[in-house]
N, C-alpha and C. Protein backbone atom coordinates (compact mmCIF):
# COMPACT_ATOMS: atom_id res chain seq x y z
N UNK A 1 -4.07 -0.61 -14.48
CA UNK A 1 -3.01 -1.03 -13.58
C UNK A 1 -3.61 -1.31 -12.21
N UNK A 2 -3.02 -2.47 -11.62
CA UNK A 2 -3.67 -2.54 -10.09
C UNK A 2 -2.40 -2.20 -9.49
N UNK A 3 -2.63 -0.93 -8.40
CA UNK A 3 -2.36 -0.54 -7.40
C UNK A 3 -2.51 -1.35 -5.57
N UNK A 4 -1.39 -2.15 -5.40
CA UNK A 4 -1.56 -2.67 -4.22
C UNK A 4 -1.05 -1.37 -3.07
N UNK A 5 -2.13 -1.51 -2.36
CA UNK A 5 -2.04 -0.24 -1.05
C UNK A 5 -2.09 -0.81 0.50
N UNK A 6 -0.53 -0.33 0.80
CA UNK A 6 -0.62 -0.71 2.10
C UNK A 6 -0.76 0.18 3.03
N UNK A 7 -2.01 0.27 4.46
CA UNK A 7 -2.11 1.55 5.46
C UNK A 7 -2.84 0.73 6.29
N UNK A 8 -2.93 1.86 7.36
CA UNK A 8 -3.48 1.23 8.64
C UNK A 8 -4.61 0.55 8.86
N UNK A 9 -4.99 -0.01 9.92
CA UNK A 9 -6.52 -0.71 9.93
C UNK A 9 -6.29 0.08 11.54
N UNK A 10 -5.97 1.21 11.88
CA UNK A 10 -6.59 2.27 12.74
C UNK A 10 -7.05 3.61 12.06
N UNK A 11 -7.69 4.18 12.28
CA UNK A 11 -8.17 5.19 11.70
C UNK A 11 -7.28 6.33 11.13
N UNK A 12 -6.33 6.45 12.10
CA UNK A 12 -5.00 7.62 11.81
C UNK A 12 -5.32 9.25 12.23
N UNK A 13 -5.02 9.95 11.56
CA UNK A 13 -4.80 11.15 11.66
C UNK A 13 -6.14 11.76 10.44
N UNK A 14 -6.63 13.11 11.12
CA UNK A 14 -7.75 13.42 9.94
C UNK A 14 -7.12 13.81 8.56
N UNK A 15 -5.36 14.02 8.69
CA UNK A 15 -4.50 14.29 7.78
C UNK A 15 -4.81 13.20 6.70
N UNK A 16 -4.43 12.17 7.34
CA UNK A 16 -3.96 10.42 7.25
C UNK A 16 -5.16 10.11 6.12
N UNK A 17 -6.61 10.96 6.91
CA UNK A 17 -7.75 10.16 6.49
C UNK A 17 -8.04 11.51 5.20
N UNK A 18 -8.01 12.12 5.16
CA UNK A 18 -8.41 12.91 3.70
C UNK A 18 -6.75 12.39 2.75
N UNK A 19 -5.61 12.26 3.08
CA UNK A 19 -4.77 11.63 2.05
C UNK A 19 -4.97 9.94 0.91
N UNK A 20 -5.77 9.40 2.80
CA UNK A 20 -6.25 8.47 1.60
C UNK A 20 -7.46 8.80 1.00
N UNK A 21 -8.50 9.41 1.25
CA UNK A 21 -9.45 9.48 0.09
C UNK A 21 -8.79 9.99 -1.03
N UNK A 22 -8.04 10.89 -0.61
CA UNK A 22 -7.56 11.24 -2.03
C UNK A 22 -6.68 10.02 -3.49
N UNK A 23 -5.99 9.36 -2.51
CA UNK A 23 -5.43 8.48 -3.14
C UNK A 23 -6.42 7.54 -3.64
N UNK A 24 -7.11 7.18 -2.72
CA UNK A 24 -8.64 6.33 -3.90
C UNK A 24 -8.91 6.85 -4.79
N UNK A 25 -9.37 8.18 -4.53
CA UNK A 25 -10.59 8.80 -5.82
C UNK A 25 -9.69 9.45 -6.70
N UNK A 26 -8.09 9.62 -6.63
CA UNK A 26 -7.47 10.08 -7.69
C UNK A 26 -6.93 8.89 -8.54
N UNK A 27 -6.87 7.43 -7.63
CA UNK A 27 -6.50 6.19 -8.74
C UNK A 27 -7.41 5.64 -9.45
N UNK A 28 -8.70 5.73 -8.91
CA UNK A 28 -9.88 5.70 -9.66
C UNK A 28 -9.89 6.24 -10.64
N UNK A 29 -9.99 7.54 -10.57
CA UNK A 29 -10.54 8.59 -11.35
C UNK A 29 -9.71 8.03 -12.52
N UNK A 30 -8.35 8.03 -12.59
CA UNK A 30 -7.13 7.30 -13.68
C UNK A 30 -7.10 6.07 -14.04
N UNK A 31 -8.21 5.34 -13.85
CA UNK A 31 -8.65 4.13 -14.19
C UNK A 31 -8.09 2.82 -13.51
N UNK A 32 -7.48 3.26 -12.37
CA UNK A 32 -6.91 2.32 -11.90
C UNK A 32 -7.47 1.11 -10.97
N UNK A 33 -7.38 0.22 -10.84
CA UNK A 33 -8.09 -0.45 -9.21
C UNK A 33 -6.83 -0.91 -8.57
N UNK A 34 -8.16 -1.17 -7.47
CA UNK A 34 -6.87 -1.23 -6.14
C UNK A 34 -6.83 -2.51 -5.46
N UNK A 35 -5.60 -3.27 -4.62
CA UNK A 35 -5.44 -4.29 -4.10
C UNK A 35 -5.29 -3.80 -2.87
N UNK A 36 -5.45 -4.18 -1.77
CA UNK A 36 -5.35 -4.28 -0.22
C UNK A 36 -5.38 -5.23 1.02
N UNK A 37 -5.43 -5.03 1.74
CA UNK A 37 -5.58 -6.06 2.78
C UNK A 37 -7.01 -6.78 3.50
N UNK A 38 -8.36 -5.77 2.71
CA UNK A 38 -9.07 -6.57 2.73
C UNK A 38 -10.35 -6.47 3.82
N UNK A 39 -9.64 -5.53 4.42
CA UNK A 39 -10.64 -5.38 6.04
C UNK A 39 -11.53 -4.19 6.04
N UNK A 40 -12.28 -3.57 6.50
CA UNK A 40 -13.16 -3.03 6.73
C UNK A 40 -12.94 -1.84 7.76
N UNK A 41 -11.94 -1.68 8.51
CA UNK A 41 -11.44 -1.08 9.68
C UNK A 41 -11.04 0.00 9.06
N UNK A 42 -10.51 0.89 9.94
CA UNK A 42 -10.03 2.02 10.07
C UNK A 42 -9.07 3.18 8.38
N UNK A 43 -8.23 3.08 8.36
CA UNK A 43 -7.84 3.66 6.25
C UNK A 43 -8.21 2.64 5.57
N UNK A 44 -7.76 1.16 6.15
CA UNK A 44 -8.25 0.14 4.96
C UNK A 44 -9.46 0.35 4.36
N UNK A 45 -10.82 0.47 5.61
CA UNK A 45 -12.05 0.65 5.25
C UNK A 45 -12.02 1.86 4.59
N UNK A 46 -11.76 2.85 4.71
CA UNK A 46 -11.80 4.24 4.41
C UNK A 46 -11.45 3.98 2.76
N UNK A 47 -10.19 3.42 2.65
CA UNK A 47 -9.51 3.31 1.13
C UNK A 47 -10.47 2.50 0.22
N UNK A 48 -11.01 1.61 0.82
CA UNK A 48 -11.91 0.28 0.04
C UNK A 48 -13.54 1.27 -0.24
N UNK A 49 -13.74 2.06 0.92
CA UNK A 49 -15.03 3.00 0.46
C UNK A 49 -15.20 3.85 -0.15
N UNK A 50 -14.19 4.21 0.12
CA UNK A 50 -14.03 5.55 -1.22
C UNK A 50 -13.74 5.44 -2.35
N UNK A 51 -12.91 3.92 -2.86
CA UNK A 51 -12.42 3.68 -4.10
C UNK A 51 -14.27 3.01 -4.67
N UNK A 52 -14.50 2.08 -3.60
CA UNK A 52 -16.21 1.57 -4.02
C UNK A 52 -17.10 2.86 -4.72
N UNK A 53 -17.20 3.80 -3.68
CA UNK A 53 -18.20 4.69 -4.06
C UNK A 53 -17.90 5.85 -5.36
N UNK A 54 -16.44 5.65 -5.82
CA UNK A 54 -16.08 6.41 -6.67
C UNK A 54 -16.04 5.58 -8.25
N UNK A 55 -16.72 4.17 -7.95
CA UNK A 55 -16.62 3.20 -9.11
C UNK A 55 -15.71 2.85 -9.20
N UNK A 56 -14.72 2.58 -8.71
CA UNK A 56 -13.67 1.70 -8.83
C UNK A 56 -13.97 0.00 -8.44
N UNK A 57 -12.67 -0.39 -8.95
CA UNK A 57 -12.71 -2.12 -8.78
C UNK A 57 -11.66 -2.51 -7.51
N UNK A 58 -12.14 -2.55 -5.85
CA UNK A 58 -11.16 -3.00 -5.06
C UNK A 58 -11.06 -4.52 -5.23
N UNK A 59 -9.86 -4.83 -4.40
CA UNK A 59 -9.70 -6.60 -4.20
C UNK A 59 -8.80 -6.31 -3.19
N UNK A 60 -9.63 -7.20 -2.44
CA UNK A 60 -9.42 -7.43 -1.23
C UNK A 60 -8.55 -8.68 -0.78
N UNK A 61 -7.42 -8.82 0.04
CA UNK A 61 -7.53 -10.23 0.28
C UNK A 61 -6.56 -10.29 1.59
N UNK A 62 -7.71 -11.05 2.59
CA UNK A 62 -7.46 -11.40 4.63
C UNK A 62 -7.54 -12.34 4.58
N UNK A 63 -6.94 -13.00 5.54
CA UNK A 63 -6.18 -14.01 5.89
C UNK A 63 -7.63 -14.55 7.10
N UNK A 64 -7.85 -16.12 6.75
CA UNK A 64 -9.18 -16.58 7.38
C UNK A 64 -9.08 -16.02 9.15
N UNK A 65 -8.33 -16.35 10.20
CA UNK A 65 -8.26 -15.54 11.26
C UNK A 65 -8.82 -14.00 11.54
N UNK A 66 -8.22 -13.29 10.57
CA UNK A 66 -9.23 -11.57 10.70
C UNK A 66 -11.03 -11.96 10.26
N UNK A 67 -11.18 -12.82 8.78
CA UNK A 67 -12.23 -13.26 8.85
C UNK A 67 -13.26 -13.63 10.03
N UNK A 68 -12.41 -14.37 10.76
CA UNK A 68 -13.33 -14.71 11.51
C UNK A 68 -13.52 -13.93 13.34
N UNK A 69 -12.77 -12.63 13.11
CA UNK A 69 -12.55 -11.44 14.18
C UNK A 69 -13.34 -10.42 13.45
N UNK A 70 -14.37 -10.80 12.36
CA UNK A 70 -15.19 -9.80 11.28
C UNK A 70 -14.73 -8.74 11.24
N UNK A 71 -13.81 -8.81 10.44
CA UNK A 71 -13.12 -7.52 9.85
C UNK A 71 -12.75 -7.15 8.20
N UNK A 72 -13.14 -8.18 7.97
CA UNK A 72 -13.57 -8.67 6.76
C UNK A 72 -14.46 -7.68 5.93
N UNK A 73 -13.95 -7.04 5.21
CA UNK A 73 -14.84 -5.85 3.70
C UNK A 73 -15.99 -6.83 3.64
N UNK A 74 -17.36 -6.66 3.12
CA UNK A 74 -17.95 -7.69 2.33
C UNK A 74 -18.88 -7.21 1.20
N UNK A 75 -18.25 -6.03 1.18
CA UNK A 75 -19.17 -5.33 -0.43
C UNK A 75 -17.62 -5.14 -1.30
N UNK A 76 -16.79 -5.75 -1.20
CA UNK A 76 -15.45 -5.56 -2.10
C UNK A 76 -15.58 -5.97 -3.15
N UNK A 77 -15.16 -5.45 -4.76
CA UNK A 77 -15.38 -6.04 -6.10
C UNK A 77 -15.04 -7.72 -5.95
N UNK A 78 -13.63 -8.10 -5.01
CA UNK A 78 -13.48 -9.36 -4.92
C UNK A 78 -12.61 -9.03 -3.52
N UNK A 79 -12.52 -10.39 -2.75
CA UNK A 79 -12.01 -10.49 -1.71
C UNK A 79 -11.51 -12.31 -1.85
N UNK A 80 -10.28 -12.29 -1.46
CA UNK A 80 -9.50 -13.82 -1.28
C UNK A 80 -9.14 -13.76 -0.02
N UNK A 81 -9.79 -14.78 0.31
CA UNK A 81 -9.78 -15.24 2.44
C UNK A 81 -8.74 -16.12 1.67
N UNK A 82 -7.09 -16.20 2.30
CA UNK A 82 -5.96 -16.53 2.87
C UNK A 82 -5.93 -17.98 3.66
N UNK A 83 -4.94 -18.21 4.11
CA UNK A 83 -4.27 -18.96 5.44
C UNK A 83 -3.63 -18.35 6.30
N UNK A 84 -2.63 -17.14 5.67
CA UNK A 84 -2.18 -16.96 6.81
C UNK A 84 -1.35 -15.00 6.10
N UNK A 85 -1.05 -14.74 7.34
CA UNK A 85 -0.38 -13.67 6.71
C UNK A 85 0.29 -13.46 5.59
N UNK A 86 1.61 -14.27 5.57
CA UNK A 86 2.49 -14.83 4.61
C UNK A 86 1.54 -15.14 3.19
N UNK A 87 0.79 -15.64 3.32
CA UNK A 87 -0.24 -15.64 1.95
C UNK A 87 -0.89 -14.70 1.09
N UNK A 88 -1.37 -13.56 2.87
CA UNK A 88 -1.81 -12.33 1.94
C UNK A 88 -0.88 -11.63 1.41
N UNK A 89 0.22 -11.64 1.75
CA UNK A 89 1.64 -10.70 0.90
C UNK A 89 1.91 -11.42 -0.06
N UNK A 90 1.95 -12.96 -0.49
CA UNK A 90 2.20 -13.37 -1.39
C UNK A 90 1.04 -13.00 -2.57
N UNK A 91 0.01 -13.03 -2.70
CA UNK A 91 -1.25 -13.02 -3.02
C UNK A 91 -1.66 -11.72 -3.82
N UNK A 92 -1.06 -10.08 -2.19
CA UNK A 92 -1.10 -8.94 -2.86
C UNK A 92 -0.33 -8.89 -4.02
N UNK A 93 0.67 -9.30 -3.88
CA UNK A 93 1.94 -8.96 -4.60
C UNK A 93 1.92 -10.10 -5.95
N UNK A 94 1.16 -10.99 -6.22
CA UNK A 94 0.78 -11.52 -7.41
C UNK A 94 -0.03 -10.47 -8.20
N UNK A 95 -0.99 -9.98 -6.84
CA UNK A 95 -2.36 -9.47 -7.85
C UNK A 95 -1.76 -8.01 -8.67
N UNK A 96 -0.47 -7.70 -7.90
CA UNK A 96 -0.46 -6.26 -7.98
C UNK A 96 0.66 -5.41 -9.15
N UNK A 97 0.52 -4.48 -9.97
CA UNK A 97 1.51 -4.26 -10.91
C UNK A 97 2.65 -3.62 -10.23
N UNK A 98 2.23 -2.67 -9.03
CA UNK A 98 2.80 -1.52 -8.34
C UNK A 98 2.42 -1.76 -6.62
N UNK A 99 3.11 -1.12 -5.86
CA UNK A 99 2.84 -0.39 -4.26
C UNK A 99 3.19 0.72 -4.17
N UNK A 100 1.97 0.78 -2.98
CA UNK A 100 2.14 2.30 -2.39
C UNK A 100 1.79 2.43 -0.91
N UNK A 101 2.29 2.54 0.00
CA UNK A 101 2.73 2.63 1.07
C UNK A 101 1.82 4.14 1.78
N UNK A 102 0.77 4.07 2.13
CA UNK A 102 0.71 5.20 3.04
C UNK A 102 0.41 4.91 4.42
N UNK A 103 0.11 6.01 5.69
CA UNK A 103 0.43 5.96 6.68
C UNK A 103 0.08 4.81 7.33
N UNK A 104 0.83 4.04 8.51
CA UNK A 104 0.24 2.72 9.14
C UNK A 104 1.18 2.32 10.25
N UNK A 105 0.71 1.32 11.01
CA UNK A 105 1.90 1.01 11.71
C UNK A 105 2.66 -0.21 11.52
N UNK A 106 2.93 -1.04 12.35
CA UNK A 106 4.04 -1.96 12.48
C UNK A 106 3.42 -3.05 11.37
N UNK A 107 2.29 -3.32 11.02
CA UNK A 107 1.73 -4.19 10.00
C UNK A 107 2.09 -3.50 8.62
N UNK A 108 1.51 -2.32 8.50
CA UNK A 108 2.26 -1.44 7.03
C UNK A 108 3.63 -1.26 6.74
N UNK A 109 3.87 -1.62 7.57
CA UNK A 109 5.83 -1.48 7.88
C UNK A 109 6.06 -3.08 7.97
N UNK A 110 5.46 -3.88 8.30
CA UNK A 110 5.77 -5.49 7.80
C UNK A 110 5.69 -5.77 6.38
N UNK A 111 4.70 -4.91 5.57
CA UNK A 111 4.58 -5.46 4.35
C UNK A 111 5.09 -4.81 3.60
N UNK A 112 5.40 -3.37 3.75
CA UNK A 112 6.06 -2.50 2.89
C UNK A 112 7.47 -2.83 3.00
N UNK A 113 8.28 -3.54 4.20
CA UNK A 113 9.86 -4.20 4.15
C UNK A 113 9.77 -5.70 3.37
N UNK A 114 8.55 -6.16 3.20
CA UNK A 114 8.95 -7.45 2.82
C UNK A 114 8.81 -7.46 1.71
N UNK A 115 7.87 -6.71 0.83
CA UNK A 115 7.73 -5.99 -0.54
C UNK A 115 9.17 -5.53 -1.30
N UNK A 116 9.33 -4.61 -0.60
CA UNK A 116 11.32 -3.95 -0.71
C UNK A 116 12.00 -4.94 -1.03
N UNK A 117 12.28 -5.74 0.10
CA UNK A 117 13.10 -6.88 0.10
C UNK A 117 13.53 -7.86 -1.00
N UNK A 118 11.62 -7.94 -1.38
CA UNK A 118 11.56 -8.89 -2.47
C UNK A 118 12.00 -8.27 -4.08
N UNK A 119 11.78 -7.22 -3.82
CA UNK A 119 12.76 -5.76 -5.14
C UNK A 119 13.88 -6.27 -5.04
N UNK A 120 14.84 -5.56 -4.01
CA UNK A 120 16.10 -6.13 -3.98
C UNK A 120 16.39 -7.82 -4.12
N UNK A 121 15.81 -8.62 -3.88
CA UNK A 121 16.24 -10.20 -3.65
C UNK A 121 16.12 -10.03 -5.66
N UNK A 122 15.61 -9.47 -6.10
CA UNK A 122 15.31 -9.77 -7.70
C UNK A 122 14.13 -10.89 -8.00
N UNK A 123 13.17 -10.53 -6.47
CA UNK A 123 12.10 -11.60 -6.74
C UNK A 123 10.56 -10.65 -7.74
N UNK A 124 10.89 -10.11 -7.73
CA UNK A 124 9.96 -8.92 -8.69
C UNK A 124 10.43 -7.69 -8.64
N UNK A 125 10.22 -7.10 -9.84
CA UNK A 125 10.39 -5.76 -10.36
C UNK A 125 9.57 -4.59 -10.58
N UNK A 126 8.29 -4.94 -9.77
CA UNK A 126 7.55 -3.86 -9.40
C UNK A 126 7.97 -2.59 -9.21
N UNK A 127 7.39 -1.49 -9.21
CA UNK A 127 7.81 -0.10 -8.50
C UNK A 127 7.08 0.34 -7.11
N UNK A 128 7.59 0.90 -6.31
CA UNK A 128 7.16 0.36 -4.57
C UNK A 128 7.49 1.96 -4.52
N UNK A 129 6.35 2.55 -3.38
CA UNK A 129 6.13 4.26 -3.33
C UNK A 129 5.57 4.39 -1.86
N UNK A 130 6.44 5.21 -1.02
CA UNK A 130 5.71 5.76 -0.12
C UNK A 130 4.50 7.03 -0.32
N UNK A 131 3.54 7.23 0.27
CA UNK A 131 3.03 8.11 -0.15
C UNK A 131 2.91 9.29 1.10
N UNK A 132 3.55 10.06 1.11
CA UNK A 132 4.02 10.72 2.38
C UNK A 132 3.72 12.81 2.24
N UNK A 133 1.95 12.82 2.34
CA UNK A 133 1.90 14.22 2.45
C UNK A 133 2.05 14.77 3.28
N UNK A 134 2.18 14.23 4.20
CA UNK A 134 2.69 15.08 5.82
C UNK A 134 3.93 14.85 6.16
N UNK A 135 4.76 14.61 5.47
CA UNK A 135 6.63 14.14 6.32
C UNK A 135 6.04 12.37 6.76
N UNK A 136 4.90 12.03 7.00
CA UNK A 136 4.82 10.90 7.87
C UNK A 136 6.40 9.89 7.79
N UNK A 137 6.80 9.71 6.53
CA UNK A 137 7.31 8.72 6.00
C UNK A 137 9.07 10.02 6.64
N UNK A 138 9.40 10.76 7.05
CA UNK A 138 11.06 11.26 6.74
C UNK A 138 11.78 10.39 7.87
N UNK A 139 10.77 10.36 8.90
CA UNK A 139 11.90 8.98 9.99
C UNK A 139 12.52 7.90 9.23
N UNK A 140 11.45 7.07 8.50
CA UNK A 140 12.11 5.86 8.07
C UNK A 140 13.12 6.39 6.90
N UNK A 141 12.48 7.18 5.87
CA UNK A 141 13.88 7.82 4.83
C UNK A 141 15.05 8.01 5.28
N UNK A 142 15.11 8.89 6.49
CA UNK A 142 15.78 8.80 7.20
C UNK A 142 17.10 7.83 7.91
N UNK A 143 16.30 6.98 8.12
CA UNK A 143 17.20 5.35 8.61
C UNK A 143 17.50 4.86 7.65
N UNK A 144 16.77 4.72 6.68
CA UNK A 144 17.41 4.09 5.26
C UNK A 144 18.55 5.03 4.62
N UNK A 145 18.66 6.15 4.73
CA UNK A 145 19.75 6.60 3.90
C UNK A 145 21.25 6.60 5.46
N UNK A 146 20.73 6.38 6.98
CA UNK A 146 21.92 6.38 6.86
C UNK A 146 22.25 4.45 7.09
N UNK A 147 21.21 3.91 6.47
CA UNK A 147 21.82 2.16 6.00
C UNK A 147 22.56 2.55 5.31
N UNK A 148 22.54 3.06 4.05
CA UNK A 148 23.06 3.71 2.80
C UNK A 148 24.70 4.48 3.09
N UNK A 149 24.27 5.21 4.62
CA UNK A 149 26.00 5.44 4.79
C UNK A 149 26.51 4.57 5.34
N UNK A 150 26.16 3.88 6.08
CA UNK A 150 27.10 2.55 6.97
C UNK A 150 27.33 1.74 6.18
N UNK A 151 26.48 1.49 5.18
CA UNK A 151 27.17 0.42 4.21
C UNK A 151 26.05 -0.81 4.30
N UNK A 152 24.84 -0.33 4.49
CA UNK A 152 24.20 -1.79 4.84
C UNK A 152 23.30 -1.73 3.35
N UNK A 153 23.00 -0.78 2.65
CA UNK A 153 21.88 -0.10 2.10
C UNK A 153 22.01 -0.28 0.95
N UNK A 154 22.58 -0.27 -0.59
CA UNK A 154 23.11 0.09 -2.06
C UNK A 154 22.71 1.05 -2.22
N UNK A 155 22.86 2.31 -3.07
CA UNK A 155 22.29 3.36 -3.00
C UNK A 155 21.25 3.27 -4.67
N UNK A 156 20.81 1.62 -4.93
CA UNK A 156 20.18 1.81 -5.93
C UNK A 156 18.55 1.12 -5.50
N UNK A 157 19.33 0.06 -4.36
CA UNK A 157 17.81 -0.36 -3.50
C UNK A 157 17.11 0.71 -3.00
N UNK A 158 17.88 1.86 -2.79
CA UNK A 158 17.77 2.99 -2.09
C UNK A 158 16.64 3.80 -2.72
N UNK A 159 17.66 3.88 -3.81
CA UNK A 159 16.32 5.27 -5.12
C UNK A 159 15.38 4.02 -5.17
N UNK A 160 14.87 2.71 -5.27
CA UNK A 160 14.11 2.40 -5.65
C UNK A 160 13.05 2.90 -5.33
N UNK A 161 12.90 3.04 -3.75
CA UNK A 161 11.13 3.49 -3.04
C UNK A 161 11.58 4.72 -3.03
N UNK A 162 10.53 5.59 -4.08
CA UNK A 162 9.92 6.17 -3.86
C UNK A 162 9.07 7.23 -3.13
N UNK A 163 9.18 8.52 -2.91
CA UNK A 163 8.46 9.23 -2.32
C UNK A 163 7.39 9.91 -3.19
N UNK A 164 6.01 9.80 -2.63
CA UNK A 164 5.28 11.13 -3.36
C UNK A 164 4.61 11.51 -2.19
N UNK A 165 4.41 12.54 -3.08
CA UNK A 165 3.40 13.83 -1.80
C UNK A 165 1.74 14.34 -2.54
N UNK A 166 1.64 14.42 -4.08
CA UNK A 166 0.52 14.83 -4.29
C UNK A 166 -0.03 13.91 -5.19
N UNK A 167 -1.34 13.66 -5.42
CA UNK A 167 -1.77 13.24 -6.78
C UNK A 167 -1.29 13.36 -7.97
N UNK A 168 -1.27 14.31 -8.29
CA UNK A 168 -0.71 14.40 -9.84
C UNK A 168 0.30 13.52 -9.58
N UNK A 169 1.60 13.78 -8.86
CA UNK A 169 3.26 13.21 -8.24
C UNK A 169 2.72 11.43 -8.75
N UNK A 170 1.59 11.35 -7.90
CA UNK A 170 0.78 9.71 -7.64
C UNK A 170 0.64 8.94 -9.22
N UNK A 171 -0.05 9.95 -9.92
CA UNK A 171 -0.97 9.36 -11.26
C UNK A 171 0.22 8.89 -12.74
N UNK A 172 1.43 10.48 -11.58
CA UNK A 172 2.38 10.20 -13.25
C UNK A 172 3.67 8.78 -12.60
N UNK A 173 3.64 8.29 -11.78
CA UNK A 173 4.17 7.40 -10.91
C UNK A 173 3.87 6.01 -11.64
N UNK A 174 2.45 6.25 -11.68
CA UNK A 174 1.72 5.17 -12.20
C UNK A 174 1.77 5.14 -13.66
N UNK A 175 1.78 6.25 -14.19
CA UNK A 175 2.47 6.18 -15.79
C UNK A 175 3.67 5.71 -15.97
N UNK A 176 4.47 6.01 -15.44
CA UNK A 176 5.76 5.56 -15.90
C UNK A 176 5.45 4.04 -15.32
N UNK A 177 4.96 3.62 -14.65
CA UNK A 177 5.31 2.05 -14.05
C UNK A 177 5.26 0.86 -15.01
């Protein structure tokens, strides 16, 4: 199964940064590979090195602009240089069976709403997962359930995403998908 993973391209929290190794070397370990955004920076790099050095198969794929701000992976199993943002979400989300969402900012939160979105629109039927061992993720749960009371929300778009907190939570996620 390919696992598309969306997180920061800042370094994060040392929390942030042992959750994602873990999430590499436990999707690995389960035979999985991984899709991402492609860059070399901060969890991205972290996620793409640890899944590399644990034998896994990443794929990468940035949009020619970061390319050429070298940020660009370049030991990735495969990497697809883009046009434009809009391409790499189209692109992840071809390559990808599943998402998983861990910590990031306003870019991980661009792709993890437009991902959702595309659940609900009935443009794919993927399964979409925050991965939240520190609470990171209870603000936004949060806002989404009270969409869910105002009436903006369904309460089935709702159960769709997903929370996990541990590996195992992660691996059997990926079983059922």
């Amino acid at each position: 199964m390919r696992i598309a993973v969306f997180l920061g391209s800042s370094a994060g929290t040392e929390a942030h940064r042992a959750a994602t190794i873990a999430v590499a070397e436990g999707l690995v370990d389960a035979g999985h590979s991984l899709v991402y955004g492609g860059a070399r920076v901060g969890l991205m790099g972290l996620l793409a090195d640890t899944a590399l050095a644990a034998g896994g198969e990443v794929h990468g794929v940035i949009p020619q602009h970061l390319v050429d701000r070298e940020v660009a992976h370049d030991g990735l199993s495969a990497l697809d240089v883009v046009g434009s943002m809009h391409e790499r979400k189209a692109r992840m989300a071809e390559l990808a069976d599943a998402f998983v969402a861990l910590p990031g900012g306003a870019g991980t939160l661009e792709e993890l709403f437009e991902i959702y979105t595309w659940s609900m629109l009935g443009l794919h039927a993927k399964p979409i997962a925050l991965w939240d061992p520190d609470d990171y993720w209870t603000p936004l749960e949060e806002q989404l359930d009270r969409a869910v009371a105002d009436g903006y929300l369904g309460t089935g778009p709702r159960a769709a995403l997903t929370r996990l907190s541990d590996v195992p939570s992660l691996l059997a996620w990926c079983d059922r998908a």
